[in-house]
Protein backbone atom coordinates (compact mmCIF):
# COMPACT_ATOMS: atom_id res chain seq x y z
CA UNK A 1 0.00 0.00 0.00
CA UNK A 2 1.24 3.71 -0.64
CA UNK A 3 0.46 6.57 1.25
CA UNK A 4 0.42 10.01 -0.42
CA UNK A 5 0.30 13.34 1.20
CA UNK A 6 0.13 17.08 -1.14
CA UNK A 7 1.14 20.07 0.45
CA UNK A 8 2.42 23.23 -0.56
CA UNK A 9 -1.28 24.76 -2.36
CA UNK A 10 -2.39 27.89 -1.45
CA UNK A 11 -3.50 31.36 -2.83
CA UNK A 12 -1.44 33.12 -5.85
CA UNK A 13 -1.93 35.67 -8.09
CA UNK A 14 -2.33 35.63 -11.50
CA UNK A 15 1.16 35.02 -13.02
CA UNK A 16 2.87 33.98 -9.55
CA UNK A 17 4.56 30.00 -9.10
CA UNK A 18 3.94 27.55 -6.64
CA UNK A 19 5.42 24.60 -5.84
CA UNK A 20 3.63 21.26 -4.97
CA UNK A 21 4.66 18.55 -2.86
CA UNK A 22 3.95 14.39 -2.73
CA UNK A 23 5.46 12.89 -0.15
CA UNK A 24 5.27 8.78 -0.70
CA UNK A 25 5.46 6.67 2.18
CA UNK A 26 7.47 3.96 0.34
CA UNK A 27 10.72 4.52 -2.06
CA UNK A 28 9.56 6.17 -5.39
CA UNK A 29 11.48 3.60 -7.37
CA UNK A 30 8.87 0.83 -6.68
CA UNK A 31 6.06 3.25 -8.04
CA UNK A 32 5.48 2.80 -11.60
CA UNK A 33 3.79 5.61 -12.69
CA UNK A 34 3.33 9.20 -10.24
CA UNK A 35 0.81 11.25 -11.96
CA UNK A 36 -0.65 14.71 -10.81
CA UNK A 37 -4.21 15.69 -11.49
CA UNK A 38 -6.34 18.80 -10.48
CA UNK A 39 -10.06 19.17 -10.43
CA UNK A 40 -11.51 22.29 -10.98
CA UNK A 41 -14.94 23.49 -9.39
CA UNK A 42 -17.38 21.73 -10.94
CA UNK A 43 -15.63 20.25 -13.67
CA UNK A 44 -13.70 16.41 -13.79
CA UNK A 45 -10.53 15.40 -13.06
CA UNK A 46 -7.86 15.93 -15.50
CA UNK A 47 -4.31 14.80 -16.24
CA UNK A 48 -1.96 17.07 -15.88
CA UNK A 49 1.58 15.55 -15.01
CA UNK A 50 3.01 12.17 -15.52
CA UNK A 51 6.75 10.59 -14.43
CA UNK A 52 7.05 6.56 -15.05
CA UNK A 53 9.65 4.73 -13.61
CA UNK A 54 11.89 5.51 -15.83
CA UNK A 55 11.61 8.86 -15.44
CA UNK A 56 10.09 9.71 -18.46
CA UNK A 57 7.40 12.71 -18.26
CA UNK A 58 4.76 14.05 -20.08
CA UNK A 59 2.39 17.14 -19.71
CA UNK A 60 -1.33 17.90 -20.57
CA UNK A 61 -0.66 20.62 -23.35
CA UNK A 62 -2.57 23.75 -21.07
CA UNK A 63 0.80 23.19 -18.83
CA UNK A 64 3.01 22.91 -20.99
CA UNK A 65 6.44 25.25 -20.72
CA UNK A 66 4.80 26.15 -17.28
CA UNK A 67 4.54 23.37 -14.97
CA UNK A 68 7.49 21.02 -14.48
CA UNK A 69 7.20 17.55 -12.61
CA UNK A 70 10.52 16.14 -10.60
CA UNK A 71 11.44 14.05 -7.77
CA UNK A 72 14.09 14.02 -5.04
CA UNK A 73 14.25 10.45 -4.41
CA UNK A 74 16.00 10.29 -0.84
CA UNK A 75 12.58 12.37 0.41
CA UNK A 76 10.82 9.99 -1.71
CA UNK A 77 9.03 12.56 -2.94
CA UNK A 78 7.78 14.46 -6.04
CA UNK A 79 6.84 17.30 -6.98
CA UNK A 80 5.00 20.19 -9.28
CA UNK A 81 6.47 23.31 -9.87
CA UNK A 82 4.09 25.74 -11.55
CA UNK A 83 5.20 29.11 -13.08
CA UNK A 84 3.06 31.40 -14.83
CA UNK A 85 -0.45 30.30 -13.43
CA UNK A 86 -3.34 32.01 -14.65
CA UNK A 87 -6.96 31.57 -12.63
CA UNK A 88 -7.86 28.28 -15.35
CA UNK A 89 -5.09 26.94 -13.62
CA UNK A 90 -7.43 27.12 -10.10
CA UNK A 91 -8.25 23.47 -9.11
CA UNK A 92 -7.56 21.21 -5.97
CA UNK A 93 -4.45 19.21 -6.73
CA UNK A 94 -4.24 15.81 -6.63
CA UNK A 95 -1.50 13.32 -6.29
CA UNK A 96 -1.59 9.72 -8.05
CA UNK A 97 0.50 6.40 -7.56
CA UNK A 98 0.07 3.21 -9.83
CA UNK A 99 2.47 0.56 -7.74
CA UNK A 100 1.47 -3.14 -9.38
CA UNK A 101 -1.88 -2.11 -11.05
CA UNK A 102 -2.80 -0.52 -8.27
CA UNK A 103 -3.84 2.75 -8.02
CA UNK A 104 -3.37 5.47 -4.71
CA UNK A 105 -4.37 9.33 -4.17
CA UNK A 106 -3.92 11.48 -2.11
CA UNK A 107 -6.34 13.94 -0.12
CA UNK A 108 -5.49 16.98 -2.79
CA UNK A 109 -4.44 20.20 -1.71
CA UNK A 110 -5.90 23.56 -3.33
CA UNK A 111 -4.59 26.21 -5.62
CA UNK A 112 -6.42 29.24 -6.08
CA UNK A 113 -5.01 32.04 -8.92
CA UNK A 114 -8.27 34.77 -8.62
CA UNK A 115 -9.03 36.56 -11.72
């Protein structure tokens, strides 16, 4: 089982950078795939960050050139650095683990960029 906690959320303003935290409870070279999704008000849950195992990423394109994904492995954690936000970018932030087919979250932490 893998435990995932966000942190680092919080108010910005329009054209500001955050950085988000996932702290794993277990090493994150046993996770196959760490993902980050947000959820806007009202709307579904979308993609928006992906690192495999192999340390390949990928990006939704509304993120891309803005957001970054990375990981300090001794912390075993990773994270989601976020430059340029705009208030489309407002959402509670999710972090995602797929260890053996199966699939963790964590509780989400908020970002808010008012208009």
């Amino acid at each position: 089982q893998v435990q995932l906690v966000e942190s680092g959320g919080g108010l910005v303003q329009a054209g500001g950078s955050l950085r988000l935290s996932c702290a794993a409870s277990t090493s994150i070279f046993d996770i196959d795939f760490i993902r980050w999704y947000r959820q806007p008000p009202g709307n579904e849950r979308e993609l928006v960050a992906a690192r495999t195992s192999m340390r390949s990423k990928a990006y939704a394109d509304s993120v891309k050139g803005r957001f970054t994904i990375s990981s300090d492995n001794a912390k075993n954690t990773v994270y989601l650095q976020m430059n340029s936000l705009n208030p489309e970018d407002s959402a509670v932030y999710y972090c995602n683990a797929i260890k053996r087919s199966y699939s963790y979250w964590g509780q989400g932490t908020q970002v808010t960029v008012p208009s």
